[in-house]
N, C-alpha and C. Protein backbone atom coordinates (compact mmCIF):
# COMPACT_ATOMS: atom_id res chain seq x y z
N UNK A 1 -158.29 -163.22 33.79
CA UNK A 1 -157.50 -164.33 34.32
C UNK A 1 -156.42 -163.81 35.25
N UNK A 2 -155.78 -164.64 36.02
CA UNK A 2 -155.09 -164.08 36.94
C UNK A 2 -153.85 -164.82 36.57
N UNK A 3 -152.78 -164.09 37.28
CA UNK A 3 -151.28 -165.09 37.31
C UNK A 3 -150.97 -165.60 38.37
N UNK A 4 -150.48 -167.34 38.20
CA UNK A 4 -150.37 -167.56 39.49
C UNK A 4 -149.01 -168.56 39.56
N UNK A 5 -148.83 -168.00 40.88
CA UNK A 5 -146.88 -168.61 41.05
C UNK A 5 -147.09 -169.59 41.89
N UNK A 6 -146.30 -170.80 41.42
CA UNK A 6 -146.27 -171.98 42.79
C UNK A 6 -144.81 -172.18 43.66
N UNK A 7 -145.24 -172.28 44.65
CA UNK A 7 -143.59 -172.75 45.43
C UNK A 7 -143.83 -173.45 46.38
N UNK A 8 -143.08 -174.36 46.85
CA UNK A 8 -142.45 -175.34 48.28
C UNK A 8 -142.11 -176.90 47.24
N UNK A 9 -141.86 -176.67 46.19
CA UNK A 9 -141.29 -178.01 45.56
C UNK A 9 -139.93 -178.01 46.39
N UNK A 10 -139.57 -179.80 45.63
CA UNK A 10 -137.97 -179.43 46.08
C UNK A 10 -137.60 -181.35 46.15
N UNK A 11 -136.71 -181.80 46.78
CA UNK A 11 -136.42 -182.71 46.90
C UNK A 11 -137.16 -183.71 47.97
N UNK A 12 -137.63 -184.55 48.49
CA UNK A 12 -138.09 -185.41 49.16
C UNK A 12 -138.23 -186.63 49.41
N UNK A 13 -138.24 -187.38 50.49
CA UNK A 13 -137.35 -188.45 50.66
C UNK A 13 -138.89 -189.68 50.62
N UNK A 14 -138.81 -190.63 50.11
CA UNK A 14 -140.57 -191.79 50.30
C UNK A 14 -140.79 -192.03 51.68
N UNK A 15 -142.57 -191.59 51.18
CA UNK A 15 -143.02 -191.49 53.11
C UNK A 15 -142.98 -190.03 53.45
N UNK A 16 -142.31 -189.55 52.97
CA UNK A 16 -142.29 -187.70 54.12
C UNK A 16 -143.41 -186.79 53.04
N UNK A 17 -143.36 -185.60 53.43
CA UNK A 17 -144.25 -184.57 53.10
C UNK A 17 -143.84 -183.58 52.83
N UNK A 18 -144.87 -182.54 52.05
CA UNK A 18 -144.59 -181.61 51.51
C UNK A 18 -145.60 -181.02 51.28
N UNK A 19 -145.30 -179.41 51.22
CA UNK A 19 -146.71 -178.31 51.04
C UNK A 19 -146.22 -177.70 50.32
N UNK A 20 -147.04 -177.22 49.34
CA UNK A 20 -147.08 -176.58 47.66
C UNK A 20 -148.09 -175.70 47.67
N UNK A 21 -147.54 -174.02 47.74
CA UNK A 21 -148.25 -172.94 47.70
C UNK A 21 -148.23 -172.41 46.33
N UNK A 22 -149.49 -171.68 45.83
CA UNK A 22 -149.98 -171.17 44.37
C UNK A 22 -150.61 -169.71 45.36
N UNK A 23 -149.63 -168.78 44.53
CA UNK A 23 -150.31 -167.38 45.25
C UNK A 23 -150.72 -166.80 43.81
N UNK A 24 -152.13 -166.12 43.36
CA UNK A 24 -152.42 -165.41 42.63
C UNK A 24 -152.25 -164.37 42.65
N UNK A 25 -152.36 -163.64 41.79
CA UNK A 25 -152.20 -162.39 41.36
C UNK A 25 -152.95 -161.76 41.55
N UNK A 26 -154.24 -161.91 41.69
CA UNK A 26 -155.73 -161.16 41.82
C UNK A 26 -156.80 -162.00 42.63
N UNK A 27 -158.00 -161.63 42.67
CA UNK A 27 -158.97 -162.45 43.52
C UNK A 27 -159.23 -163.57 42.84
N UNK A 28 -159.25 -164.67 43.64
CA UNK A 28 -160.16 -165.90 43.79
C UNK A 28 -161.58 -166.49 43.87
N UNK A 29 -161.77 -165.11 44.77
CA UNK A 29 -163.22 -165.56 45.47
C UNK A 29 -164.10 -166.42 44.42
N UNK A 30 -164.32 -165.53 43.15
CA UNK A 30 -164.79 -165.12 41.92
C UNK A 30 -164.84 -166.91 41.14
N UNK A 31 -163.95 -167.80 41.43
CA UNK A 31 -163.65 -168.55 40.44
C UNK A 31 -163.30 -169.62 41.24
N UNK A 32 -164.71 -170.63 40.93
CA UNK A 32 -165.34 -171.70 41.14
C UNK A 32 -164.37 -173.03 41.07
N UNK A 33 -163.26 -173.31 40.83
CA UNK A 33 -162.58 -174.51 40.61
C UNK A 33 -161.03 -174.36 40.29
N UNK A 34 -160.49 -174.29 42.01
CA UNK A 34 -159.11 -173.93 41.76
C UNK A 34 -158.51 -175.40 42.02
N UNK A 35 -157.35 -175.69 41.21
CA UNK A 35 -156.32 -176.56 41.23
C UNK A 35 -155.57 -177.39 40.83
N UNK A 36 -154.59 -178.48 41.47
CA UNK A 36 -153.25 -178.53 41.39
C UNK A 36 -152.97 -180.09 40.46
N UNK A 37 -152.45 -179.74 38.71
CA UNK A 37 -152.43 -180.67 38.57
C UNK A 37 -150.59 -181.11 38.29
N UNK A 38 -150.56 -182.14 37.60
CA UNK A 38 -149.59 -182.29 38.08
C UNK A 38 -148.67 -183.09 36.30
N UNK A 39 -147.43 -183.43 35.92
CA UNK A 39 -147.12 -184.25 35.20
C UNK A 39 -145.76 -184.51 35.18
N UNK A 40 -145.61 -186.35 34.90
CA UNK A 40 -144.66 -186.96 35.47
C UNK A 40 -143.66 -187.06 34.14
N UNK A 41 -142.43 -187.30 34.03
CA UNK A 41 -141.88 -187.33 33.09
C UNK A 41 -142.15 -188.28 31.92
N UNK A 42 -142.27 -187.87 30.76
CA UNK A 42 -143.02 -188.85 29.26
C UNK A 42 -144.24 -189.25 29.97
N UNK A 43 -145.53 -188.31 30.72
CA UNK A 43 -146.76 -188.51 31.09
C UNK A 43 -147.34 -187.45 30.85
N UNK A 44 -149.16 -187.74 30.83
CA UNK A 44 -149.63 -186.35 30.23
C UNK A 44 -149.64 -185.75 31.69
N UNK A 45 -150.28 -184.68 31.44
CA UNK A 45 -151.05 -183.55 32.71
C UNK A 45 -151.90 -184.36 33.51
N UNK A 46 -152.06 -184.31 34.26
CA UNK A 46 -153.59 -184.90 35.37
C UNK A 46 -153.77 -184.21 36.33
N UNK A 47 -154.91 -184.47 36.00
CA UNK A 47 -155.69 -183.43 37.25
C UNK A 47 -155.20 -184.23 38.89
N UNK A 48 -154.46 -183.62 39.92
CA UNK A 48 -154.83 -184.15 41.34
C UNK A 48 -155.15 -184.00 42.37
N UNK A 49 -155.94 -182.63 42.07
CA UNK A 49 -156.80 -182.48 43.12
C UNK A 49 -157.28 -181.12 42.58
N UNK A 50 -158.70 -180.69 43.23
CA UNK A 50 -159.22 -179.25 43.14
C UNK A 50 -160.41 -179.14 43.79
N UNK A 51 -160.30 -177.53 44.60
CA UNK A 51 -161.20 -177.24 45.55
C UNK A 51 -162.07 -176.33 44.62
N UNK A 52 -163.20 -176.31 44.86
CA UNK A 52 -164.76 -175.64 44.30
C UNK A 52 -164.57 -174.12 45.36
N UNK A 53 -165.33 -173.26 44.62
CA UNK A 53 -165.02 -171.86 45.92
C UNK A 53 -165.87 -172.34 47.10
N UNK A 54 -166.89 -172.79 47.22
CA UNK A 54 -167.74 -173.59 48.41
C UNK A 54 -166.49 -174.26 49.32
N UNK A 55 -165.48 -174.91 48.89
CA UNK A 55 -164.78 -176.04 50.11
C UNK A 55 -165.54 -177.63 49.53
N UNK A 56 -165.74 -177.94 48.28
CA UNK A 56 -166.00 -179.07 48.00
C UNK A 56 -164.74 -179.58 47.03
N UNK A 57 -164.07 -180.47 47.21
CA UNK A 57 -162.63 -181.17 46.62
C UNK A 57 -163.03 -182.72 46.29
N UNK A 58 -162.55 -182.38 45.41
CA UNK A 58 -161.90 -183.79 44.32
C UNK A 58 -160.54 -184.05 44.38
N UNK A 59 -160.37 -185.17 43.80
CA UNK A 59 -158.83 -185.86 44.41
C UNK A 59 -158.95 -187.46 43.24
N UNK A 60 -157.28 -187.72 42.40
CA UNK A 60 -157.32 -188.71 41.81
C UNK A 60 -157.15 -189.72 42.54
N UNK A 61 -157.67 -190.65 42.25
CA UNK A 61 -157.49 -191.75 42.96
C UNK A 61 -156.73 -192.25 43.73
N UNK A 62 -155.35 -192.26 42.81
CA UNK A 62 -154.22 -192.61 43.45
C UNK A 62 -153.35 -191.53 44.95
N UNK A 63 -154.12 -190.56 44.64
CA UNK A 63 -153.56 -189.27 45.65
C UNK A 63 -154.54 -189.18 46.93
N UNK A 64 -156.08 -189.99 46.98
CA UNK A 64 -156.83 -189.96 48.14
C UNK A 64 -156.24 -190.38 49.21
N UNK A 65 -156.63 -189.50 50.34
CA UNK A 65 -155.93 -189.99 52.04
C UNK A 65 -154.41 -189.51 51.51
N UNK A 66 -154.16 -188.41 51.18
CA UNK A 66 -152.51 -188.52 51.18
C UNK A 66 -152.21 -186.87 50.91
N UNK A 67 -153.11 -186.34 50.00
CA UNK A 67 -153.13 -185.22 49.21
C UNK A 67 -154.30 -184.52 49.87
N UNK A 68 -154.19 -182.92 50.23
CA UNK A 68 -155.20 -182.08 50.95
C UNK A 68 -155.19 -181.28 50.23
N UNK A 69 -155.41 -180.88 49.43
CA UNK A 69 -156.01 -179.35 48.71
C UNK A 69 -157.18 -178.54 49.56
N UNK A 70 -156.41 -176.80 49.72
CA UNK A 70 -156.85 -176.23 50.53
C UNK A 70 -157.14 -174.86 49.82
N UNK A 71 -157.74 -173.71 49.92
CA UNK A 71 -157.91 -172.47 49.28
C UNK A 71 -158.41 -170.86 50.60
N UNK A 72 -157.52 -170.07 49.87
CA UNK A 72 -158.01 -169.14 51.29
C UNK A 72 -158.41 -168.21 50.65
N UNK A 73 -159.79 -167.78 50.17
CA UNK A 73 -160.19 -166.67 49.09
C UNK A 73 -160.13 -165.46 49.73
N UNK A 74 -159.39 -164.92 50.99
CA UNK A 74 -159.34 -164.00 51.62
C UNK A 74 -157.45 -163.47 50.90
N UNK A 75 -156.94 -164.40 51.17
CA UNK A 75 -155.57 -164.28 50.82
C UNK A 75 -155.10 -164.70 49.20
N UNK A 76 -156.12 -165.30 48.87
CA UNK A 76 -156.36 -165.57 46.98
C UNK A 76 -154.70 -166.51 47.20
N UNK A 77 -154.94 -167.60 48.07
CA UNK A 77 -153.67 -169.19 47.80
C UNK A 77 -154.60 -170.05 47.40
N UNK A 78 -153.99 -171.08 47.47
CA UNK A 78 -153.97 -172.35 47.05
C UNK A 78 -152.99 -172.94 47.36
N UNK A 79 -153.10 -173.73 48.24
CA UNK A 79 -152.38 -174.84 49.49
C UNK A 79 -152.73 -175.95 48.67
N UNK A 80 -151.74 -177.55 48.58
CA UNK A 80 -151.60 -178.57 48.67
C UNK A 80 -150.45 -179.69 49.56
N UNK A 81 -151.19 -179.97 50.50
CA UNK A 81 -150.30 -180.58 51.20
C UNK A 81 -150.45 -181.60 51.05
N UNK A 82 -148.87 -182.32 50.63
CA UNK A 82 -148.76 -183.77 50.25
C UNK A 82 -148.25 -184.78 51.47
N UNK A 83 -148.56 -185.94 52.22
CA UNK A 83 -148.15 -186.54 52.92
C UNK A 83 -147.33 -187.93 52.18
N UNK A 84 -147.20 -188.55 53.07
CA UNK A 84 -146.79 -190.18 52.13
C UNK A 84 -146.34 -190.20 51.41
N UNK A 85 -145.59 -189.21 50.63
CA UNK A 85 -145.02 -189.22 48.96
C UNK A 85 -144.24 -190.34 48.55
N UNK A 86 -144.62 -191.05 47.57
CA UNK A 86 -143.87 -191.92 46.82
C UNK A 86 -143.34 -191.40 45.56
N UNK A 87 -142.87 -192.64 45.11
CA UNK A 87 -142.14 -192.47 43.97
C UNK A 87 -142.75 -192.13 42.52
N UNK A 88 -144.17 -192.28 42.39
CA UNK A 88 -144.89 -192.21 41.59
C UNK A 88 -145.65 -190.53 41.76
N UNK A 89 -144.93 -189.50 42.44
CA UNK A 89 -145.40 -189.05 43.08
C UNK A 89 -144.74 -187.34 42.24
N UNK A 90 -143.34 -187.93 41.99
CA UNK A 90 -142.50 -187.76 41.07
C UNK A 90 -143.52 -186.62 39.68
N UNK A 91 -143.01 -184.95 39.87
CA UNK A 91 -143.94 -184.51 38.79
C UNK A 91 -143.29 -183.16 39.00
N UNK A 92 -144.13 -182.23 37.87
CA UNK A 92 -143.87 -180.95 38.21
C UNK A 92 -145.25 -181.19 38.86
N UNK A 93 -145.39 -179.79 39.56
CA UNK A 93 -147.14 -179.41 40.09
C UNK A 93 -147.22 -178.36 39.22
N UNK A 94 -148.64 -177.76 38.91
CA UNK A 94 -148.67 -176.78 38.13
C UNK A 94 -150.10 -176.29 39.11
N UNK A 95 -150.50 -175.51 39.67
CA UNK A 95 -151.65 -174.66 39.75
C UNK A 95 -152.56 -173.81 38.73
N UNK A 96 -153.62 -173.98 38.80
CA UNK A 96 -154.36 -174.21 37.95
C UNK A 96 -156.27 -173.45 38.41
N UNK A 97 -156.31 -172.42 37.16
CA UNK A 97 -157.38 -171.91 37.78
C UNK A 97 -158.37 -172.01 36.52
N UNK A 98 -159.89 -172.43 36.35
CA UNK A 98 -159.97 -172.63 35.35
C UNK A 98 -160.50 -173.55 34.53
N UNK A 99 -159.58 -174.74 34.91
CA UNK A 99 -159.25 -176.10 33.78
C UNK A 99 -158.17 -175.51 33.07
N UNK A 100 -158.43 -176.65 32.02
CA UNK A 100 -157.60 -177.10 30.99
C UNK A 100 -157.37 -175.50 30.41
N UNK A 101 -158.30 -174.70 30.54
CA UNK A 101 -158.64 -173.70 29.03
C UNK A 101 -158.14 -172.21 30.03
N UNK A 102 -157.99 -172.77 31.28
CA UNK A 102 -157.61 -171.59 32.41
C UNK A 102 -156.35 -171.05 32.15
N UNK A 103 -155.79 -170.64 33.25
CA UNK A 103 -154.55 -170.20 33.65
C UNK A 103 -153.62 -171.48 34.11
N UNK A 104 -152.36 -171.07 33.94
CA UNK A 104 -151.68 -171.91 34.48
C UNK A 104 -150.42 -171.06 35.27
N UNK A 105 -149.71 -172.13 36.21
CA UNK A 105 -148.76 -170.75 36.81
C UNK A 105 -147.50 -171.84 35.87
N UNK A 106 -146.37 -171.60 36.44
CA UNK A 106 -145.19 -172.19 35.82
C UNK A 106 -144.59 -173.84 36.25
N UNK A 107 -145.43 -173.38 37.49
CA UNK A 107 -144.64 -175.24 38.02
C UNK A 107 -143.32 -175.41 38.82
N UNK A 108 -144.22 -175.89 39.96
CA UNK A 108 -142.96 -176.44 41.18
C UNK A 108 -142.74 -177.70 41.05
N UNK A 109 -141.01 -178.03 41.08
CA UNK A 109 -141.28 -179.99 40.76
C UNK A 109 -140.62 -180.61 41.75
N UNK A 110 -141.42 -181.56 41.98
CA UNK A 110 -141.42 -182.54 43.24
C UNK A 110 -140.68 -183.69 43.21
N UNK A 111 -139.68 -184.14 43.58
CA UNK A 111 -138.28 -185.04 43.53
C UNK A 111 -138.86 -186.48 44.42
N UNK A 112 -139.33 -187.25 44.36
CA UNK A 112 -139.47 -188.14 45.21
C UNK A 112 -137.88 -189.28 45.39
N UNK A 113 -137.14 -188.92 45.84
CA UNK A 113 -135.76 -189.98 46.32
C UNK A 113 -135.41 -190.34 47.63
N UNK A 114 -134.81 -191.71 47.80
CA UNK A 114 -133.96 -191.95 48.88
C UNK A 114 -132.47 -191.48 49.03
């Protein structure tokens, strides 16, 4: 398993954007289903998005057209760029290699305010 750190959380205003980097510790290439879930305060974990090592992505519902999950198995990241952020939007992120039973890194948290 690898360790993996997330950063570009921070404060953000509804409507604007934000990009959330997960740098591992070791290679990627290797491991089929990287990504970024997320949880809101007194909410569970959810999955909201994750790229396959191919470039095939999933995305929750509520995050389609808004949320890009990206992966560079040369540089072993994991990019999520958030557009439109609302208030519901509101979470830590956690990166995520794995699933549930994977790795987890520590969590960048995302402020949605005016």
């Amino acid at each position: 398993q690898v360790q993996l750190v997330e950063s570009g959380g921070g404060l953000v205003q509804p409507g604007g954007s934000l990009r959330l980097s997960c740098a591992a510790s070791g290679a990627i290439v290797g491991i089929y289903y990287m990504g970024w879930y997320r949880q809101a305060p007194g909410k569970q974990r959810e999955l909201g998005a994750r790229i396959s090592r191919n470039g095939f992505t999933d995305y929750l519902d509520s995050v389609k057209g808004r949320f890009t999950i990206s992966r560079d198995n040369a540089k072993n990241t994991v990019n999520l760029q958030i557009k439109i952020l609302k208030p519901e939007d509101k979470a830590v992120y956690y990166c995520n290699e794995g699933g549930p039973d994977g790795s987890w890194g520590q969590g960048t948290k995302v402020a949605v305010s005016s």
